[in-house]
PDB file of N, CA and C in Angstrom:
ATOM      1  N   UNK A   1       0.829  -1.186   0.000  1.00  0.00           N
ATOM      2  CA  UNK A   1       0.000   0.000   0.000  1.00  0.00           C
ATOM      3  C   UNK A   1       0.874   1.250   0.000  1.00  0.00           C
ATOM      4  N   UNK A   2       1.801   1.427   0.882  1.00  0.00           N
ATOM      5  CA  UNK A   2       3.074   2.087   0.984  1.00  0.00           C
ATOM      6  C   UNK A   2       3.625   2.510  -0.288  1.00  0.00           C
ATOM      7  N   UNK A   3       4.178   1.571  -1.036  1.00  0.00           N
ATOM      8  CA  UNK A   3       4.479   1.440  -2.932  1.00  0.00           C
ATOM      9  C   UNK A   3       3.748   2.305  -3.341  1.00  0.00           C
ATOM     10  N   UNK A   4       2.175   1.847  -3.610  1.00  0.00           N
ATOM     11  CA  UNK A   4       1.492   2.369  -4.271  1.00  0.00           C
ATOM     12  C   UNK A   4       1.242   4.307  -4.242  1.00  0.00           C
ATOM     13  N   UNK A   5       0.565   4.521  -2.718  1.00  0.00           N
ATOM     14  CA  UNK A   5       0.681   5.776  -2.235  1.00  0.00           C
ATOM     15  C   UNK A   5       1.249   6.449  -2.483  1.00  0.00           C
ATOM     16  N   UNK A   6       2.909   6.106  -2.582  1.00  0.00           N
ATOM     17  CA  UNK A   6       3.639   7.114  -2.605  1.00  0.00           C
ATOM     18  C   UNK A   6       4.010   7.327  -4.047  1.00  0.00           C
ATOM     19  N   UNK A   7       3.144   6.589  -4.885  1.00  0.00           N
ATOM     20  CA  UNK A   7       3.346   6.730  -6.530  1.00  0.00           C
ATOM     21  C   UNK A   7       1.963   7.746  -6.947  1.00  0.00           C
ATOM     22  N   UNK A   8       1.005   7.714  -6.070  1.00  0.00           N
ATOM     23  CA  UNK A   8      -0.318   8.502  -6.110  1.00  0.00           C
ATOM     24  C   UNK A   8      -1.252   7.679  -6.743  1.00  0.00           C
ATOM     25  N   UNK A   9      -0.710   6.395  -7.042  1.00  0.00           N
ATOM     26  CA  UNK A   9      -1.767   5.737  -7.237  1.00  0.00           C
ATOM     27  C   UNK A   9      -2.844   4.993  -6.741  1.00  0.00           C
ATOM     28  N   UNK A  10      -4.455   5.133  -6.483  1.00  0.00           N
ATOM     29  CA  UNK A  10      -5.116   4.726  -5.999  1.00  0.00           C
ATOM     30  C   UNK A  10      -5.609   3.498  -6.138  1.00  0.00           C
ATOM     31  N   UNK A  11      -6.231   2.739  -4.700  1.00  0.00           N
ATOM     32  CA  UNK A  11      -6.488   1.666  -4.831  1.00  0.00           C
ATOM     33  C   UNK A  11      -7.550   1.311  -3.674  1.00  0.00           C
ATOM     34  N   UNK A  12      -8.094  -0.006  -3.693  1.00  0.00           N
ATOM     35  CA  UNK A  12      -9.122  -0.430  -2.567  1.00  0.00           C
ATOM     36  C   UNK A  12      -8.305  -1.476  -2.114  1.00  0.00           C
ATOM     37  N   UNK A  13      -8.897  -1.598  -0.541  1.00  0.00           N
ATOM     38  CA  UNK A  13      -8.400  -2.575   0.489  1.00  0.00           C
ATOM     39  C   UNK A  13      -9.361  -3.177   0.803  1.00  0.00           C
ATOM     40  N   UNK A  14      -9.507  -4.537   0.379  1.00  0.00           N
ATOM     41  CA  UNK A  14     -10.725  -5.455   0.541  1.00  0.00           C
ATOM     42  C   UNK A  14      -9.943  -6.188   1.972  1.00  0.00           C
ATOM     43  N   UNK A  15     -11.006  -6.388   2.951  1.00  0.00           N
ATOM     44  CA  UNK A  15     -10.406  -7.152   3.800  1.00  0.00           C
ATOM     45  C   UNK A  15     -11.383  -8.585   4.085  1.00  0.00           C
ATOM     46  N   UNK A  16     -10.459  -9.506   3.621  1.00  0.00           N
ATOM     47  CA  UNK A  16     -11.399 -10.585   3.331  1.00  0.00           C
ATOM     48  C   UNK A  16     -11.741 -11.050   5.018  1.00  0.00           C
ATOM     49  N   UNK A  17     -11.297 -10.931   5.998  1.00  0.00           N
ATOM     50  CA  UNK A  17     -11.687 -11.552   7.233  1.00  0.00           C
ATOM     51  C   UNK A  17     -13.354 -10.668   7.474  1.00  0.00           C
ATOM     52  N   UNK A  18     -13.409  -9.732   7.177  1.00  0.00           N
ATOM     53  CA  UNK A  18     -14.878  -8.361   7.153  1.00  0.00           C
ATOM     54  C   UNK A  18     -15.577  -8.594   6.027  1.00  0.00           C
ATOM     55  N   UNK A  19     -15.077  -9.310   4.798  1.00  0.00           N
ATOM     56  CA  UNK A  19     -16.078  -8.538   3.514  1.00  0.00           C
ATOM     57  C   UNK A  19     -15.985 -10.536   2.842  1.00  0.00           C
ATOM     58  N   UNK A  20     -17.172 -10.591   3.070  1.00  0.00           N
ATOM     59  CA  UNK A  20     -17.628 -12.609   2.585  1.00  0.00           C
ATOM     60  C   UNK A  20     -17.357 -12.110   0.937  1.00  0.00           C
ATOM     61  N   UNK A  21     -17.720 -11.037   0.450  1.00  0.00           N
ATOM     62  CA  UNK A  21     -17.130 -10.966  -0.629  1.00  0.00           C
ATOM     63  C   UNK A  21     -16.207 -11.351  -1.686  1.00  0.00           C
ATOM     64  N   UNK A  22     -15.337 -10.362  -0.756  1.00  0.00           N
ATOM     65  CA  UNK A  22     -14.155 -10.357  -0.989  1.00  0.00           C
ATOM     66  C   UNK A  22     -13.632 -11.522  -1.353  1.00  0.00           C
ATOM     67  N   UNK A  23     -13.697 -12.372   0.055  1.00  0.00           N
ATOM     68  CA  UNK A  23     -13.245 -13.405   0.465  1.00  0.00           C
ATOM     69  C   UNK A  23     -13.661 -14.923  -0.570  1.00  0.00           C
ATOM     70  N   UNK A  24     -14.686 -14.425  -1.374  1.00  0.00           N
ATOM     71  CA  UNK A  24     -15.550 -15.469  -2.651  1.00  0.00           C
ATOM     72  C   UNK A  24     -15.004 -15.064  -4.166  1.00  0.00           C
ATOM     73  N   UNK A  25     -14.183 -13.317  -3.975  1.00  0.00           N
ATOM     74  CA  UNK A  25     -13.849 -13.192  -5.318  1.00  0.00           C
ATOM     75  C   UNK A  25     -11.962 -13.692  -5.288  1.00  0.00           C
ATOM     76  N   UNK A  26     -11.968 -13.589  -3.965  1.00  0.00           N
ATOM     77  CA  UNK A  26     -10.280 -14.236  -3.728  1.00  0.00           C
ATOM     78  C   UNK A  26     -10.044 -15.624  -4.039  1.00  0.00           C
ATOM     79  N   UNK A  27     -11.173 -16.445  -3.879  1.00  0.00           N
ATOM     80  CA  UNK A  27     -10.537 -18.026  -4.294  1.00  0.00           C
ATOM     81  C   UNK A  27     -11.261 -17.740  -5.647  1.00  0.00           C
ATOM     82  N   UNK A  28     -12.179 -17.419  -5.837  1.00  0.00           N
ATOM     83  CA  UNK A  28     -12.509 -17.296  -7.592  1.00  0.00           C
ATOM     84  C   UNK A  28     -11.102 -17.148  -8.550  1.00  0.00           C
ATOM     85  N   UNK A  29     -10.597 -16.547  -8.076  1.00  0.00           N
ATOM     86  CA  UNK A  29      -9.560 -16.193  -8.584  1.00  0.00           C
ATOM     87  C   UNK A  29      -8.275 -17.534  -8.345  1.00  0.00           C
ATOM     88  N   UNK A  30      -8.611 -18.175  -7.573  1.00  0.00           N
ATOM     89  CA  UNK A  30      -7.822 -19.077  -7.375  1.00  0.00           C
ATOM     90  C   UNK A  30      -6.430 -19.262  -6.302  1.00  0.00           C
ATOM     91  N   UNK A  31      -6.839 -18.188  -5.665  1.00  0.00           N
ATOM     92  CA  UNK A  31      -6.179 -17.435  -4.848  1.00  0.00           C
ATOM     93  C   UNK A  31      -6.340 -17.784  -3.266  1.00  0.00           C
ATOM     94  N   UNK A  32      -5.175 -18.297  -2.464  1.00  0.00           N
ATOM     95  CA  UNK A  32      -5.430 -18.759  -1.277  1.00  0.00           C
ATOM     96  C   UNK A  32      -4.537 -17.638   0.181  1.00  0.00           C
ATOM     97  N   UNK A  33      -4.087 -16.872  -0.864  1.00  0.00           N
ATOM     98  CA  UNK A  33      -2.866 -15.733  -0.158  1.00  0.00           C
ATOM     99  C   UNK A  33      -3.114 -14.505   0.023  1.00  0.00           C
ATOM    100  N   UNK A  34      -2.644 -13.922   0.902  1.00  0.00           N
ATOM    101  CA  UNK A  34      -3.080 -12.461   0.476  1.00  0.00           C
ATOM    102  C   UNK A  34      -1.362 -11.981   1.466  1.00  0.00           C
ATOM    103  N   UNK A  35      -1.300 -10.531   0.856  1.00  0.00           N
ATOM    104  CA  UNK A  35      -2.117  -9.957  -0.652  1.00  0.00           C
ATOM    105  C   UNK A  35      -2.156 -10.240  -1.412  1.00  0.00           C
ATOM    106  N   UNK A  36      -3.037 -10.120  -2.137  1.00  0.00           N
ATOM    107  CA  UNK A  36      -3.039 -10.325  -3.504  1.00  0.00           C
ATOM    108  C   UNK A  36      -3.915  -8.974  -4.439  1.00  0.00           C
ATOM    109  N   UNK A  37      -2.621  -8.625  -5.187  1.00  0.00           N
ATOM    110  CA  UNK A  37      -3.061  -7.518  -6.086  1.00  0.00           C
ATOM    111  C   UNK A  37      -3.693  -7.522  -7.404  1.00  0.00           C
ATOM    112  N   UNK A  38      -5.100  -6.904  -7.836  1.00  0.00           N
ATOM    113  CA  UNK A  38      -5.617  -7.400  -9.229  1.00  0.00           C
ATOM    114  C   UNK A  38      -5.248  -6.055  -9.440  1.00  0.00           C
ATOM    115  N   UNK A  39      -4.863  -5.772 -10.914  1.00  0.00           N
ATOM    116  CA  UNK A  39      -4.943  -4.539 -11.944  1.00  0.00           C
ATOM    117  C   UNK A  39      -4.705  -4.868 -13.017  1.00  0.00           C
ATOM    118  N   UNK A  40      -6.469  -4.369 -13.219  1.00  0.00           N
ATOM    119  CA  UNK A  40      -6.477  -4.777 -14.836  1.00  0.00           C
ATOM    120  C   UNK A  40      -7.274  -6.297 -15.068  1.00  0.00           C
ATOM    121  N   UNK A  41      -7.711  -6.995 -14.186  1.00  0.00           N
ATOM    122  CA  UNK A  41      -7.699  -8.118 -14.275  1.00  0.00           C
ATOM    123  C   UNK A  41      -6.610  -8.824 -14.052  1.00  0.00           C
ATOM    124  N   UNK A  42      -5.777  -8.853 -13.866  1.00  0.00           N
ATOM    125  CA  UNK A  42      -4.646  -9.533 -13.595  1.00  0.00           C
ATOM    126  C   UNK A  42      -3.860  -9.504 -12.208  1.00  0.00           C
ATOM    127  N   UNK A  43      -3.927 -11.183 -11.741  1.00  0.00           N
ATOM    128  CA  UNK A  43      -3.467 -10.539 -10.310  1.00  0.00           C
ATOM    129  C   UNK A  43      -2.255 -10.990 -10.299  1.00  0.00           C
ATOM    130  N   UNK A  44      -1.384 -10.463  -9.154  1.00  0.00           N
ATOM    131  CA  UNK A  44      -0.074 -10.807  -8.264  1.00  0.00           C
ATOM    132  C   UNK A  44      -0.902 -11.554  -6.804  1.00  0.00           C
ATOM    133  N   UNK A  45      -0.045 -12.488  -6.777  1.00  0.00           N
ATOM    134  CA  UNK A  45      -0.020 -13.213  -5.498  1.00  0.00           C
ATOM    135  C   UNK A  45       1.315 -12.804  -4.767  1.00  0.00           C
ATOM    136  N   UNK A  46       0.994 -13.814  -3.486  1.00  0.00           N
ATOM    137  CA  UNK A  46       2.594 -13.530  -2.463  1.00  0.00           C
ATOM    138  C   UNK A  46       3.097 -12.554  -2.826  1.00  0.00           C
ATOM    139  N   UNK A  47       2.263 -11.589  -2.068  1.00  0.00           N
ATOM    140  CA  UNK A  47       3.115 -10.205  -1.344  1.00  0.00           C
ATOM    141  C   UNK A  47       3.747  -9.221  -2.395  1.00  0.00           C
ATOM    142  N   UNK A  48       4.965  -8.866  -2.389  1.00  0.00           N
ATOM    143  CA  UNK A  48       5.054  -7.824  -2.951  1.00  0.00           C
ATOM    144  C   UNK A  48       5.997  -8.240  -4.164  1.00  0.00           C
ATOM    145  N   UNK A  49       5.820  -7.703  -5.538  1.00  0.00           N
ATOM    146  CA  UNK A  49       6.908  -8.517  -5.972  1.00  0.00           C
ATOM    147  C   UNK A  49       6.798  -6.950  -7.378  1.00  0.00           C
ATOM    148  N   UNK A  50       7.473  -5.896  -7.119  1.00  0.00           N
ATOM    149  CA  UNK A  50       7.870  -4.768  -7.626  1.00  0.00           C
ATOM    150  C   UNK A  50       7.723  -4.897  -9.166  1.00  0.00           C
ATOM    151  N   UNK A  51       8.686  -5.628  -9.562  1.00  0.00           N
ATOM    152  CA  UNK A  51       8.412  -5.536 -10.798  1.00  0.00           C
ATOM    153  C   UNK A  51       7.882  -5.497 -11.736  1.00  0.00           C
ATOM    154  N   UNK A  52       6.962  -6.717 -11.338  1.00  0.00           N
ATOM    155  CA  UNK A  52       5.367  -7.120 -11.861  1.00  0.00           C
ATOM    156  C   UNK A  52       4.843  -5.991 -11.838  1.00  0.00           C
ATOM    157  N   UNK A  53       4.703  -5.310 -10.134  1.00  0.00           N
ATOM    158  CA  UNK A  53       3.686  -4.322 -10.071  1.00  0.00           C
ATOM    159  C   UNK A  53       3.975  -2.916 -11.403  1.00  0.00           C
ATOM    160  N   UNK A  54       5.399  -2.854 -11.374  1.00  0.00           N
ATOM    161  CA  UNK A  54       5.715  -2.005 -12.087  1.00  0.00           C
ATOM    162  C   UNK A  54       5.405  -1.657 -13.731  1.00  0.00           C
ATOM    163  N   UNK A  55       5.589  -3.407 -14.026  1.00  0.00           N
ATOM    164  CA  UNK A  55       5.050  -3.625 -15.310  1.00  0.00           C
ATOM    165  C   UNK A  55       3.359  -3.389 -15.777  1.00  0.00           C
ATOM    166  N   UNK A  56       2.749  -3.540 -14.887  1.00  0.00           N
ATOM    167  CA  UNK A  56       1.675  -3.530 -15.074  1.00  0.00           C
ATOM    168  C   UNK A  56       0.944  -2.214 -14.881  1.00  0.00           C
ATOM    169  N   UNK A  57       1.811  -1.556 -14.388  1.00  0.00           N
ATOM    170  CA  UNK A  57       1.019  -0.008 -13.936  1.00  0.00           C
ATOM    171  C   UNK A  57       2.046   0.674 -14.963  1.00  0.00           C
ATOM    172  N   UNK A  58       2.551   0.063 -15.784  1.00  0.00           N
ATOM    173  CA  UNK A  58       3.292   1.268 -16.777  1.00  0.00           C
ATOM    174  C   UNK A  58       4.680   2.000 -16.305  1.00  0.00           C
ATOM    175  N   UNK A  59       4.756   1.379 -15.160  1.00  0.00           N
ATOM    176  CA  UNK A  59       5.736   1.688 -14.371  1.00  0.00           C
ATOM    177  C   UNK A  59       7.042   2.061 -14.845  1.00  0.00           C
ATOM    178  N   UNK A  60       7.585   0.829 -16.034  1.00  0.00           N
ATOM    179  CA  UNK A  60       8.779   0.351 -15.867  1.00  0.00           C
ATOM    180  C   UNK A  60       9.240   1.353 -17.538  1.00  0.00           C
TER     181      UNK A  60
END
């Protein structure tokens, strides 16, 4: 979240333990980890991994 912020880019914090939601679009996804970042449709699993994020936000 830190990363992101300080790039000004905005985002939502689903918290799957509060939101049954959430928590139904996280294994939809196939997804047993968090965080896990979607943009774009496309997610990152396990935590933080820069580059990816970078690539995908135009970053790089």
């Amino acid at each position: 979240m830190e990363y992101l912020s300080r790039r000004g880019i905005t985002y939502t914090v689903r918290d799957i333990t509060e939101d049954s939601d959430a928590l139904r679009e996280l294994l939809e996804l196939g997804s047993y980890l968090t965080p896990t970042t979607l943009i774009d449709g496309e997610h990152v699993v396990i935590g933080f991994d820069k580059a990816r994020l970078d690539r995908l936000l135009g970053l790089t």
